[in-house]
C-alpha atoms as a PDB file:
ATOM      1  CA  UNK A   1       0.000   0.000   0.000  1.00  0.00           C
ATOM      2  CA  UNK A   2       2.454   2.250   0.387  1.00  0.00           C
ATOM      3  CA  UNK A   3       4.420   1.849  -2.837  1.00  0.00           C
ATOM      4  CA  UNK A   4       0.969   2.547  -4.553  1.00  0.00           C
ATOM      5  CA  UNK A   5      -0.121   5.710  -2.528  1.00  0.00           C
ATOM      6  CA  UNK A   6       0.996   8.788  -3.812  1.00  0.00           C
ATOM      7  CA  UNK A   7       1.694  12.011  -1.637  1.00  0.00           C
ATOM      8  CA  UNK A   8      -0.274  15.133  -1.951  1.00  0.00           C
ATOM      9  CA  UNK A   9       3.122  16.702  -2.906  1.00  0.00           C
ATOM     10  CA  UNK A  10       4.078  14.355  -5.874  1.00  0.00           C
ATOM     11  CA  UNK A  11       0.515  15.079  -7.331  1.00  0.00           C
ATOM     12  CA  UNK A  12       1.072  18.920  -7.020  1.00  0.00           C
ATOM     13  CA  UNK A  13       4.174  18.161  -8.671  1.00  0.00           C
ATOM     14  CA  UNK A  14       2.233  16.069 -11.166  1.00  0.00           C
ATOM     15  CA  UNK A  15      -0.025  18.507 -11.940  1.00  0.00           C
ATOM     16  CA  UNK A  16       1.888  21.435 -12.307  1.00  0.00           C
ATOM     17  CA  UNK A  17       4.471  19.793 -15.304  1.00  0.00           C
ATOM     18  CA  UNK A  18       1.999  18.379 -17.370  1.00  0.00           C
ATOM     19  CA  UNK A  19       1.333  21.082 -20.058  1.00  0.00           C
ATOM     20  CA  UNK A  20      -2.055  22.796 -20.339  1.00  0.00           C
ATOM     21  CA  UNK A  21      -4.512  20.366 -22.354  1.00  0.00           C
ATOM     22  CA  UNK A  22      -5.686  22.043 -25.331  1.00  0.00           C
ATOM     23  CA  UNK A  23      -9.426  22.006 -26.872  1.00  0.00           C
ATOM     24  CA  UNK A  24     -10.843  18.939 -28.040  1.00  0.00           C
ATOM     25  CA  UNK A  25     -10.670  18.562 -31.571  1.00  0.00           C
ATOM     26  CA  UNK A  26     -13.530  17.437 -33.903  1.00  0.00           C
ATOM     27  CA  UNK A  27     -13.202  13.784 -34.815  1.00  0.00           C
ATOM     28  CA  UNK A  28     -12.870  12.607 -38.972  1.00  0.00           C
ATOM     29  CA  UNK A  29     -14.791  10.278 -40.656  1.00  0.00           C
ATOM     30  CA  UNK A  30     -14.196   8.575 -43.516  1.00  0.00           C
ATOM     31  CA  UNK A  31     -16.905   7.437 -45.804  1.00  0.00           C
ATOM     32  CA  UNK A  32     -17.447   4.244 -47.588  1.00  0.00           C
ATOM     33  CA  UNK A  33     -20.269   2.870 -49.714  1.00  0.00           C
ATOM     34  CA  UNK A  34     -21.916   0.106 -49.088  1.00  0.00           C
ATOM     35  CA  UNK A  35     -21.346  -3.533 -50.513  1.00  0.00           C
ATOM     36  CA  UNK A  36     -25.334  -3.784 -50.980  1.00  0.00           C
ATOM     37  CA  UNK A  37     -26.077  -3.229 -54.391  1.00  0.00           C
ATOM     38  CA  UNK A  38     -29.858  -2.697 -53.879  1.00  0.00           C
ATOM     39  CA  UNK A  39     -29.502   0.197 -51.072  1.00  0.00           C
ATOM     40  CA  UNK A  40     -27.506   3.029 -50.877  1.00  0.00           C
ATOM     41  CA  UNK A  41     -27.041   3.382 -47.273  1.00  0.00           C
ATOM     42  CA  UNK A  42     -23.478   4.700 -45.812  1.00  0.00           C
ATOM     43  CA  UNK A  43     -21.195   3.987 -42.764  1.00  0.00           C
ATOM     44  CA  UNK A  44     -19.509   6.118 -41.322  1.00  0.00           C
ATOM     45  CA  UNK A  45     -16.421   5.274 -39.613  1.00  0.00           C
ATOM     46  CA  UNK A  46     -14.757   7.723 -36.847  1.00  0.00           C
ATOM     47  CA  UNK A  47     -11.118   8.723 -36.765  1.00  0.00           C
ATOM     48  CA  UNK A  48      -9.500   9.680 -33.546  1.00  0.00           C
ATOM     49  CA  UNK A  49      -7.948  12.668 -33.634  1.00  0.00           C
ATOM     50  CA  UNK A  50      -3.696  12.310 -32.725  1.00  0.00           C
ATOM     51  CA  UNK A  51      -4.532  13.894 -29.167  1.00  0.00           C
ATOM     52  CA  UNK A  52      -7.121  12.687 -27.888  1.00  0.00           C
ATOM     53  CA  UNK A  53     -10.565  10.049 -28.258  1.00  0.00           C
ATOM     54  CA  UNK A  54     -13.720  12.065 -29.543  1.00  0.00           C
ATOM     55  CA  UNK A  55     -16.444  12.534 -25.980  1.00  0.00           C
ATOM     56  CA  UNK A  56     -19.838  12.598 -26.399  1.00  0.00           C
ATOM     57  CA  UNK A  57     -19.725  16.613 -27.871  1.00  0.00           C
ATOM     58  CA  UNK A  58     -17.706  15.980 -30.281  1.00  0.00           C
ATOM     59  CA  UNK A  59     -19.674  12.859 -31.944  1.00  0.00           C
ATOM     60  CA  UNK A  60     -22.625  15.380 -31.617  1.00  0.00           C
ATOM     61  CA  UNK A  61     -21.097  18.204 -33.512  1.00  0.00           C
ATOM     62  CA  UNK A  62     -19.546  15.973 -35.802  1.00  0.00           C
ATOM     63  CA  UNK A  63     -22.648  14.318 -36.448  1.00  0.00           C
ATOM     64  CA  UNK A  64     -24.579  17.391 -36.777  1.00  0.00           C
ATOM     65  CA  UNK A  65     -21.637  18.636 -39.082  1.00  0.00           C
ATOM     66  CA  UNK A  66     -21.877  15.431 -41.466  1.00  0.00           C
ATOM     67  CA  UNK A  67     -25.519  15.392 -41.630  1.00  0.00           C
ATOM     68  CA  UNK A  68     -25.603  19.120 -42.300  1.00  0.00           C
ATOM     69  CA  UNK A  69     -23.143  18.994 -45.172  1.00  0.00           C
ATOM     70  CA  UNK A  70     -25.913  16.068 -47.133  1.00  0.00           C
ATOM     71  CA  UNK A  71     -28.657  17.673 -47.108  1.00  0.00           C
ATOM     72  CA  UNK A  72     -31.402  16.458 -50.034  1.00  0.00           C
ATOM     73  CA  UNK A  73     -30.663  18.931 -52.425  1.00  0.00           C
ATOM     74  CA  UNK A  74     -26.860  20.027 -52.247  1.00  0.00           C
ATOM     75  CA  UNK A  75     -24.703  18.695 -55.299  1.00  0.00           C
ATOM     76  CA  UNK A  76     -22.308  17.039 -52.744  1.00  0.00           C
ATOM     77  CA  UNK A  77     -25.257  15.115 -51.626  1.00  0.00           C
ATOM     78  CA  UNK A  78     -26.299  13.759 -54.698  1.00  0.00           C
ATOM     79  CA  UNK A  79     -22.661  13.207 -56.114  1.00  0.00           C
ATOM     80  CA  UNK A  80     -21.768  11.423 -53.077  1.00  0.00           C
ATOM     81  CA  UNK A  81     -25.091   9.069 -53.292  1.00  0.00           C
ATOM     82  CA  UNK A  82     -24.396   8.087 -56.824  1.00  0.00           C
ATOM     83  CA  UNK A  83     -22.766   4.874 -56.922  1.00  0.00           C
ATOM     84  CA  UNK A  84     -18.912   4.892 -58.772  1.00  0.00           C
ATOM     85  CA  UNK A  85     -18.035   2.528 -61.816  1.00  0.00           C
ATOM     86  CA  UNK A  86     -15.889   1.007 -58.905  1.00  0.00           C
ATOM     87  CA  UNK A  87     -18.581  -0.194 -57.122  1.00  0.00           C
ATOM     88  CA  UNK A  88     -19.523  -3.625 -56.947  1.00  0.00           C
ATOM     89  CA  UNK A  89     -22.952  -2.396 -56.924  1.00  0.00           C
ATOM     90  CA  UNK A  90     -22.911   0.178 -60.248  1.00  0.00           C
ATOM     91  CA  UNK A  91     -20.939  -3.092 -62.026  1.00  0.00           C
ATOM     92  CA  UNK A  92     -23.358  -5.373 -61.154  1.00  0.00           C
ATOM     93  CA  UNK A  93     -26.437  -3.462 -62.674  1.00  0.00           C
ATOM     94  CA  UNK A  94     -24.190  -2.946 -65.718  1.00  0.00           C
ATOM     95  CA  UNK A  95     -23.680  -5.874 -66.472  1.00  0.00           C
ATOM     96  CA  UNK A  96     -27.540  -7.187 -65.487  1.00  0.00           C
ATOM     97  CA  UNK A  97     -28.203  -4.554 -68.675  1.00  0.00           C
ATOM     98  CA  UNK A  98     -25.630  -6.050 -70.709  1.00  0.00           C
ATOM     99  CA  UNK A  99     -27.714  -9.341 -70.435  1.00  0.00           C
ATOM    100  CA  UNK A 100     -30.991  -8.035 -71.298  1.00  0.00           C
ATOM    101  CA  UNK A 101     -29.441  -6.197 -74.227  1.00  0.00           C
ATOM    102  CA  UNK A 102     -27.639  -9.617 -75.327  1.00  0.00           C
ATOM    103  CA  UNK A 103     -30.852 -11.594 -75.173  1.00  0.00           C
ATOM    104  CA  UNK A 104     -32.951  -8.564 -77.356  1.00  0.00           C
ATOM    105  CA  UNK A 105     -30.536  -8.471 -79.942  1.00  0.00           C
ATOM    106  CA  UNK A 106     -29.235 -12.138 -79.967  1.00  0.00           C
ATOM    107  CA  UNK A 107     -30.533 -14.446 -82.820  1.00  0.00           C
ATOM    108  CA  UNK A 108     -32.241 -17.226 -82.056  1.00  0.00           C
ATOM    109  CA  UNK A 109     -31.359 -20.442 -82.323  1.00  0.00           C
ATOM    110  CA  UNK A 110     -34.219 -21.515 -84.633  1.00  0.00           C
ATOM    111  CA  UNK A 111     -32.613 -19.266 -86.996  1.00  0.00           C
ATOM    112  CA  UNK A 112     -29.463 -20.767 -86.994  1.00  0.00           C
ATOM    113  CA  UNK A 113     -30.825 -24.389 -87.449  1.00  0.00           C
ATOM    114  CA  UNK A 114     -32.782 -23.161 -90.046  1.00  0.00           C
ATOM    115  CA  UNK A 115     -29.654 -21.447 -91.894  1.00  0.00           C
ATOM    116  CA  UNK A 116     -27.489 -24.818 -91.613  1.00  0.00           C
ATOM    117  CA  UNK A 117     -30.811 -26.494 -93.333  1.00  0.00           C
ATOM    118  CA  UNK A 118     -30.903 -24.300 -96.014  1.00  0.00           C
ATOM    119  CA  UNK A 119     -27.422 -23.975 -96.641  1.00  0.00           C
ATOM    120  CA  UNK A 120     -26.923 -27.436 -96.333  1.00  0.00           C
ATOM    121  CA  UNK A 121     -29.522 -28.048 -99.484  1.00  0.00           C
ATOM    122  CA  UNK A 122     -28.403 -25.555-101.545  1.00  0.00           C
ATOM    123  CA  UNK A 123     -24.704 -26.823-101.308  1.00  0.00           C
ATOM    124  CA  UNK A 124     -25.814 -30.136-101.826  1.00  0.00           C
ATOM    125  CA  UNK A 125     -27.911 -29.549-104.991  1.00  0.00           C
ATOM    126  CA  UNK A 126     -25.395 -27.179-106.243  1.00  0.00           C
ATOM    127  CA  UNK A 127     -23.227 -30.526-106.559  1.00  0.00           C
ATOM    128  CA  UNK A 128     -25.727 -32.513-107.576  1.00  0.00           C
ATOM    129  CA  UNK A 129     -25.840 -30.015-110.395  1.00  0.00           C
ATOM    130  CA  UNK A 130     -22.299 -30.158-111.232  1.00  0.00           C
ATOM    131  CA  UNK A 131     -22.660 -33.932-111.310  1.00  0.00           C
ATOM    132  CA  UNK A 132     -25.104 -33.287-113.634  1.00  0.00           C
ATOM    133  CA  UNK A 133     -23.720 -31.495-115.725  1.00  0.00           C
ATOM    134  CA  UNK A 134     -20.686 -33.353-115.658  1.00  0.00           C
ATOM    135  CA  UNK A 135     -22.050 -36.633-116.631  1.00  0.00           C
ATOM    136  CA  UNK A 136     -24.531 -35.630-119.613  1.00  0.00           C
ATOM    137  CA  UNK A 137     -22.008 -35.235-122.523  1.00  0.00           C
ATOM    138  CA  UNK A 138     -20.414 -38.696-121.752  1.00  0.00           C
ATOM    139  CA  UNK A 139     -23.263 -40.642-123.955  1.00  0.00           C
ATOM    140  CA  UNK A 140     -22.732 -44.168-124.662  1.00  0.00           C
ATOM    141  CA  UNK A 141     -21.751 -44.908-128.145  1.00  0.00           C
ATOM    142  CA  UNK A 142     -23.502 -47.619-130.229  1.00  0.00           C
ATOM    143  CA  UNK A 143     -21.686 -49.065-133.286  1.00  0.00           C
ATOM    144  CA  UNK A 144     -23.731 -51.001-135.611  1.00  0.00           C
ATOM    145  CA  UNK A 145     -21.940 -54.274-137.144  1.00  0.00           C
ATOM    146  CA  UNK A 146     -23.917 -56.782-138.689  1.00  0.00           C
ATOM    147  CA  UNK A 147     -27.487 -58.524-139.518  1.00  0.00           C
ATOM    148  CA  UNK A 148     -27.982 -62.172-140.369  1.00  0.00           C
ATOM    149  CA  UNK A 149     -30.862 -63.658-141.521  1.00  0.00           C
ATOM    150  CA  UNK A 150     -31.720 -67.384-141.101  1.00  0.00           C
ATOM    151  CA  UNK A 151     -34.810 -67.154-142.751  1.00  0.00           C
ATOM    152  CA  UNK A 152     -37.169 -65.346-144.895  1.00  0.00           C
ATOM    153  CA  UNK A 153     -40.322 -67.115-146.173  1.00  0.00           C
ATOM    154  CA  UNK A 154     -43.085 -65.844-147.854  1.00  0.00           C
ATOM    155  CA  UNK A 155     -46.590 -68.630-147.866  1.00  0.00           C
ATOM    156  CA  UNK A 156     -50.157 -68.067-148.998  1.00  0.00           C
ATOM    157  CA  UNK A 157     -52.118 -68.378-145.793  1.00  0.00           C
ATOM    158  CA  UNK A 158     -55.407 -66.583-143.578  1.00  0.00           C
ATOM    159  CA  UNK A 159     -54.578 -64.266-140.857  1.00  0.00           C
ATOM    160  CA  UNK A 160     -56.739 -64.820-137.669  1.00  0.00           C
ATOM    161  CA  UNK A 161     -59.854 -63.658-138.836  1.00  0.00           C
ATOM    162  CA  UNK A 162     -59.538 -66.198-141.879  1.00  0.00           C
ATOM    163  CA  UNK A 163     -58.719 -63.577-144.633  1.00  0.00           C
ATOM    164  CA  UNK A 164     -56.736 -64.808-146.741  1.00  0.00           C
ATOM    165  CA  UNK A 165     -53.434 -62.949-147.698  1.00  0.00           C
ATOM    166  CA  UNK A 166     -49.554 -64.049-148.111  1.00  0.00           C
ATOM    167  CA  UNK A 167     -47.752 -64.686-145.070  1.00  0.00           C
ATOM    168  CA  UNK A 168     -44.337 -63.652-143.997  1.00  0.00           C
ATOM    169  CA  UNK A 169     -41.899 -65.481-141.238  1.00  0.00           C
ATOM    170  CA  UNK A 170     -38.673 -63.717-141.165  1.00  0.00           C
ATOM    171  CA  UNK A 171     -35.822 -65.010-138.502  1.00  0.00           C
ATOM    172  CA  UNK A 172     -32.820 -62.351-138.190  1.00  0.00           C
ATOM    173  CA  UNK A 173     -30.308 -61.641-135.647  1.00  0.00           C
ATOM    174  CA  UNK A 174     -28.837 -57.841-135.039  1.00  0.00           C
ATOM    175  CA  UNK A 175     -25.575 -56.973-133.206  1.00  0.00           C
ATOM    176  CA  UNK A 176     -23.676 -54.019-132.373  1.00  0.00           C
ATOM    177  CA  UNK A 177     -21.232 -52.840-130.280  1.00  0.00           C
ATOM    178  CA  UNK A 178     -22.327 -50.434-126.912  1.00  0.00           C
ATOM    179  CA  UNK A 179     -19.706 -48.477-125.608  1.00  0.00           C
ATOM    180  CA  UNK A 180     -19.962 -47.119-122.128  1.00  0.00           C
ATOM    181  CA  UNK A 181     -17.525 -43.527-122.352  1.00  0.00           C
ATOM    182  CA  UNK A 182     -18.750 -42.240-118.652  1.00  0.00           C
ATOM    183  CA  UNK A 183     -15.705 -41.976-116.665  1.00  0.00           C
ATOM    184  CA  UNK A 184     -17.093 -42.454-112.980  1.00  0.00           C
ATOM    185  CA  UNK A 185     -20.190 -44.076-113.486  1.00  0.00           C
ATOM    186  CA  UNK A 186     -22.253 -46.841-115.061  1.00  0.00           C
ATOM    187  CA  UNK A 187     -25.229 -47.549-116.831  1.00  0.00           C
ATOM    188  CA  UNK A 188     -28.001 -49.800-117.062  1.00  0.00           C
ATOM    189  CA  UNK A 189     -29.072 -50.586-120.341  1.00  0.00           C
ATOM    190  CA  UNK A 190     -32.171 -51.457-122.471  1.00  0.00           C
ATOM    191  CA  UNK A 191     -34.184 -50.651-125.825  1.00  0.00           C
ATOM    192  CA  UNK A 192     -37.879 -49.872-127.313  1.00  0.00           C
ATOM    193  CA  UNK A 193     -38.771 -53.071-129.343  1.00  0.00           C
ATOM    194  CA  UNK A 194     -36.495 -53.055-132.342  1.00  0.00           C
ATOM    195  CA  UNK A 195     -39.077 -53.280-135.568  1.00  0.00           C
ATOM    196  CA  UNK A 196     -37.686 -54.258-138.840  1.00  0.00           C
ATOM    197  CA  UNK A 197     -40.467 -53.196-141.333  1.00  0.00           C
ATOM    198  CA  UNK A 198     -41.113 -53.215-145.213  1.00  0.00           C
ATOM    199  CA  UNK A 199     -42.513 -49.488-145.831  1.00  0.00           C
ATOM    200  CA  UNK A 200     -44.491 -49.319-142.223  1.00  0.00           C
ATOM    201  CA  UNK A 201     -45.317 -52.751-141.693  1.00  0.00           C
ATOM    202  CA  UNK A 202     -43.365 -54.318-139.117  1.00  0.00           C
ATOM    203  CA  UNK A 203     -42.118 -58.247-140.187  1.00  0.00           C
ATOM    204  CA  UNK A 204     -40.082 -58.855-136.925  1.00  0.00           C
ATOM    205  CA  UNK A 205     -39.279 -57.458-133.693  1.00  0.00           C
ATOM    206  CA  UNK A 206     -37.342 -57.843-130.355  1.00  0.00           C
ATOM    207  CA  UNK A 207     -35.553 -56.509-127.386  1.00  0.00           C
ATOM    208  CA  UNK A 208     -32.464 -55.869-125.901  1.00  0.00           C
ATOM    209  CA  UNK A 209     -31.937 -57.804-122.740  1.00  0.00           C
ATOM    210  CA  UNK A 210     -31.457 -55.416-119.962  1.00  0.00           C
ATOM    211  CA  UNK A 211     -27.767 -55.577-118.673  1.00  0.00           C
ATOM    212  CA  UNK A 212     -25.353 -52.555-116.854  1.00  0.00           C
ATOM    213  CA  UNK A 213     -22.205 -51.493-118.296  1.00  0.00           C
ATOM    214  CA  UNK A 214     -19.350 -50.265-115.794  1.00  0.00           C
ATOM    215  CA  UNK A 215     -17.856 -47.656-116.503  1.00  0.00           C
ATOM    216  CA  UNK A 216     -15.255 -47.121-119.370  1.00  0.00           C
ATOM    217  CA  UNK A 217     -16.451 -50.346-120.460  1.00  0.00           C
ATOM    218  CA  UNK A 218     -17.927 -51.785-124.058  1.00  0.00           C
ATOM    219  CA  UNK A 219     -19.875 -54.879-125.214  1.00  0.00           C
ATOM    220  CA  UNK A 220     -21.158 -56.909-128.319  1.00  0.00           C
ATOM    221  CA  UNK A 221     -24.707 -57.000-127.596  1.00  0.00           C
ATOM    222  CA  UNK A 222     -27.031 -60.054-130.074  1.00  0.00           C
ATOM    223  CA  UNK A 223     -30.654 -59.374-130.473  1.00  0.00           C
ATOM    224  CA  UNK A 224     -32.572 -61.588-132.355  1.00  0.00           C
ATOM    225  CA  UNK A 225     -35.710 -60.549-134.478  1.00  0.00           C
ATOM    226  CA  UNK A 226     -38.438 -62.607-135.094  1.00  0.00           C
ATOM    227  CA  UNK A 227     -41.615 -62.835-136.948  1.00  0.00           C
ATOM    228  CA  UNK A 228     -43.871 -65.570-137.585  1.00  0.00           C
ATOM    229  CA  UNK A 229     -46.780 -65.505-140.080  1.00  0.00           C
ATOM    230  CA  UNK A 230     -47.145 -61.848-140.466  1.00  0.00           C
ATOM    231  CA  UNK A 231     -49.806 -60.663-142.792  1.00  0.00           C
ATOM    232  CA  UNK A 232     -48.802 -58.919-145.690  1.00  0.00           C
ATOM    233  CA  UNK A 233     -52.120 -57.872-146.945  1.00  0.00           C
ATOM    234  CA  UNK A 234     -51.244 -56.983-150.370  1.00  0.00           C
ATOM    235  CA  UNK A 235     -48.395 -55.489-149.101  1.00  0.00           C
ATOM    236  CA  UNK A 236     -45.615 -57.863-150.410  1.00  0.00           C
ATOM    237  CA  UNK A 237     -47.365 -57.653-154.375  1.00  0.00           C
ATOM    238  CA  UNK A 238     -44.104 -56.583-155.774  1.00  0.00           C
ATOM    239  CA  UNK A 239     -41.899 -59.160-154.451  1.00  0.00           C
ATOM    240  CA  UNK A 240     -40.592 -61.876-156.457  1.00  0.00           C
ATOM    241  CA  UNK A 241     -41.198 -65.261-155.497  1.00  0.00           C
ATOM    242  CA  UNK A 242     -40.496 -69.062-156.022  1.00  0.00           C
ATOM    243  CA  UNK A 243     -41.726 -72.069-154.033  1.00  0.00           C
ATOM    244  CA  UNK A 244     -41.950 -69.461-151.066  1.00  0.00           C
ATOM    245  CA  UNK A 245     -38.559 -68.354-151.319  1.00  0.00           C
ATOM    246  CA  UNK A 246     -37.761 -64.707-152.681  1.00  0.00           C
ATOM    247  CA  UNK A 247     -35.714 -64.259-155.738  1.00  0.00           C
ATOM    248  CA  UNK A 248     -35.154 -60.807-155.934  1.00  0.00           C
ATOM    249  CA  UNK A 249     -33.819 -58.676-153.165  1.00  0.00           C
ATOM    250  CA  UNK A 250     -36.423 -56.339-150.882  1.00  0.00           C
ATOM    251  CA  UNK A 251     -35.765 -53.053-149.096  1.00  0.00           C
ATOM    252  CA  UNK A 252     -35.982 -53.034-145.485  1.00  0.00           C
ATOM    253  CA  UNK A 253     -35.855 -50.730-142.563  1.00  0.00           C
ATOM    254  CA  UNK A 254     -34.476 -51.271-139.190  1.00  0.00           C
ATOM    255  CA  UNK A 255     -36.073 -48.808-136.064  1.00  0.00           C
ATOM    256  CA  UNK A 256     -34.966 -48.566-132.596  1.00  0.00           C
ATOM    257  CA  UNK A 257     -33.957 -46.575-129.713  1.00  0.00           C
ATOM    258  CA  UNK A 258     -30.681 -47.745-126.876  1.00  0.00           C
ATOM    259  CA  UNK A 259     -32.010 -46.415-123.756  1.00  0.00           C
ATOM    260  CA  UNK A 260     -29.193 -45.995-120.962  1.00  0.00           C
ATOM    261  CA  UNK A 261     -29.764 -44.674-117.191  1.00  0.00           C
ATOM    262  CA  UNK A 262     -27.117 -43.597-114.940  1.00  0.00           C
ATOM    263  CA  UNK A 263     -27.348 -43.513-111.227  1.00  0.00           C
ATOM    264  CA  UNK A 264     -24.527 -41.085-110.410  1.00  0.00           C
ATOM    265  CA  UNK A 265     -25.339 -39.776-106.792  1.00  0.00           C
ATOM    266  CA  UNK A 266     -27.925 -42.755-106.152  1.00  0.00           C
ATOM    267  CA  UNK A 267     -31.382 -41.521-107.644  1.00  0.00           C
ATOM    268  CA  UNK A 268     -31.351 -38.174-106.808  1.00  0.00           C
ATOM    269  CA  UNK A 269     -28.844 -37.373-109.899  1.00  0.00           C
ATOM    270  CA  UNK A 270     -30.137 -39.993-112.805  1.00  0.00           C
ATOM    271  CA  UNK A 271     -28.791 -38.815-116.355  1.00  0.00           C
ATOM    272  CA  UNK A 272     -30.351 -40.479-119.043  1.00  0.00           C
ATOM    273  CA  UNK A 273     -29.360 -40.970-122.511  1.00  0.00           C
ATOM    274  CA  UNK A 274     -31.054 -42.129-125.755  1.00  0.00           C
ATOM    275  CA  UNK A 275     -29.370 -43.375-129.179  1.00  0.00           C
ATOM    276  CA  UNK A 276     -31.776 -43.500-131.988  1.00  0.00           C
ATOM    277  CA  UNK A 277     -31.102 -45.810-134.241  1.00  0.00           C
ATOM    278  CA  UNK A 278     -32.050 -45.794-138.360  1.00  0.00           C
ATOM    279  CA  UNK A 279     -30.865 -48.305-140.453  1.00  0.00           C
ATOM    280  CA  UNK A 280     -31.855 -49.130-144.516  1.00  0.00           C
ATOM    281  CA  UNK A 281     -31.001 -52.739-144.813  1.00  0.00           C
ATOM    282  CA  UNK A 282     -31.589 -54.643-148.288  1.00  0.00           C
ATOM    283  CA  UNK A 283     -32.129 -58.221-147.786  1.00  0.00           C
ATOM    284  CA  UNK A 284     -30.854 -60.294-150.748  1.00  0.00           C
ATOM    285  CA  UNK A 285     -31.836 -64.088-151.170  1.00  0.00           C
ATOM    286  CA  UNK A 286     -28.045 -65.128-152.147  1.00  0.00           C
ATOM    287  CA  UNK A 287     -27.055 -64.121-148.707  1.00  0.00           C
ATOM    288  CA  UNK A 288     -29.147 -66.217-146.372  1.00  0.00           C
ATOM    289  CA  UNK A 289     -26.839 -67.355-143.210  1.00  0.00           C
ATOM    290  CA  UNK A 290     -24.440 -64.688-144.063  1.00  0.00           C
ATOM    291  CA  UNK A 291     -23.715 -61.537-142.260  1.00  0.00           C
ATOM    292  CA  UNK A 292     -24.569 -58.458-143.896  1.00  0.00           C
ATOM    293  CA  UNK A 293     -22.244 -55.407-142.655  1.00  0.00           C
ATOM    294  CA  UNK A 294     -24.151 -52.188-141.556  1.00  0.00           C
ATOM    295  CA  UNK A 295     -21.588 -50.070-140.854  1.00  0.00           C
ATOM    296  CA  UNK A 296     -22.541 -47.953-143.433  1.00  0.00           C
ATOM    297  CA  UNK A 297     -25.972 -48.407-143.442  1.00  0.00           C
ATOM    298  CA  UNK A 298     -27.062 -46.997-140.543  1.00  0.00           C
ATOM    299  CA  UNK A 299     -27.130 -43.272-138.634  1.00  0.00           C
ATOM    300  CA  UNK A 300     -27.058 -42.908-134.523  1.00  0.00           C
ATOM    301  CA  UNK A 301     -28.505 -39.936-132.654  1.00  0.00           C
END
């Protein structure tokens, strides 16, 4: 106890060198927004002045001081409640607008599906095209070679409804050569009926036996044309006969068309191609069983 009392002299003492205390001083504050984005309340945050902790007057004045200099209508007031481009708050209602302006002016994605549709089907029947066009001037070339007949009788007879009138059976066989010239792709192959007629009535007919051709490729193709009691009707009055047999040679024609299809991109791109075929054959009894040569006796279209 007595190390801790204190004489009335050493507080005199005391007393008398400590220097005069001088006026309190008014106390800082610093201001900081607020983290809330949806309010824009502040906080403010004392600073203690170097001599001394603020009392109860000068939080008063202070506050009286800081509330004075916001009032509602001063510029500081409204400069210091707008939010900076600092602000967490300001940044995030910028970029909430950027959003909303994204989605107003972003395209759908129905368009976009719909542009890869259409794009897709006009690149794909622009190729289609060029395919096309590609594989149209590669026609097939048919070559005419030969015709043999095996037969060529003419008989008095009645046709079905028991007129009577000569009758003509005529065997003959037709071959050629068909020459695929498409490059990347092949063809399937057929004919219309092929007619051999006197004038415009048809003695014998037949058909090419459908068949595909690679490409690049060629063939000798064999038809054989038959006819078998054909009526002439008066038709035949010129010809020269004996014992059925003709003695004098008779003008023919020879009618038909090669009909080839191509399936270049599977049937979407189909090229077709025709070769008409004219030929003027003249049949002549010493030449039975013995090919006769049309290679310059007939034209292809």
């Amino acid at each position: 106890m007595s190390m801790h009392a204190k004489t009335d002299s050493e507080v005199t003492s005391q007393t008398a060198s400590s220097p005069t205390r001088s006026p309190r001083r008014p106390a800082y504050f610093v201001q900081s927004p607020s983290r809330d984005s949806h309010t824009n309340s502040f906080h403010s945050t004392p600073v203690l002045s170097p001599t001394g902790s603020p009392g109860r007057h000068s939080r008063n004045s202070s506050s009286t001081r800081y509330s004075g200099s916001l009032r509602p209508g001063s510029r500081k007031a409204s400069q210091q409640l707008q939010p900076r481009k600092g602000d967490k708050g300001f940044d995030a209602i910028e970029e909430e607008g950027l959003v909303v302006d994204d989605h107003k002016t972003g395209i759908p994605r129905r368009c976009y599906f719909l542009a890869f549709v259409v794009g897709f089907f006009v690149l794909f029947s622009f190729f289609a095209l060029v395919l096309w066009a590609a594989a149209k001037p590669q026609k097939p070339d048919v070559i005419m070679r030969s015709i043999l007949f095996d037969g060529f009788v003419v008989n008095a007879g009645a046709d079905a409804s028991g007129v009577a009138t000569e009758m003509v059976t005529i065997n003959a066989t037709i071959k050629f050569n068909f020459q695929n010239r498409g490059t990347f792709f092949g063809v399937h192959v057929s004919s219309t009926p092929m007619d051999l007629a006197y004038t415009e009535l048809t003695l014998a007919s037949g058909t090419i036996k459908k068949f595909y051709q690679s490409r690049k490729g060629h063939r000798l193709v064999s038809v054989n044309l038959q006819g078998r009691g054909v009526p002439l009707y008066g038709g035949g009055v010129n010809w020269s006969t004996m014992d059925g047999k003709l003695t004098a040679p008779v003008p023919l024609n020879l009618n038909f068309t090669v009909k080839a299809k191509a399936y270049v991109l599977g049937k979407l791109v189909k090229p077709k191609f025709h070769r008409k075929v004219s030929c003027a054959i003249v049949y002549k009894p010493t030449k039975v069983n013995v090919p006769i040569s049309l290679k310059n006796s007939c034209t292809v279209e």
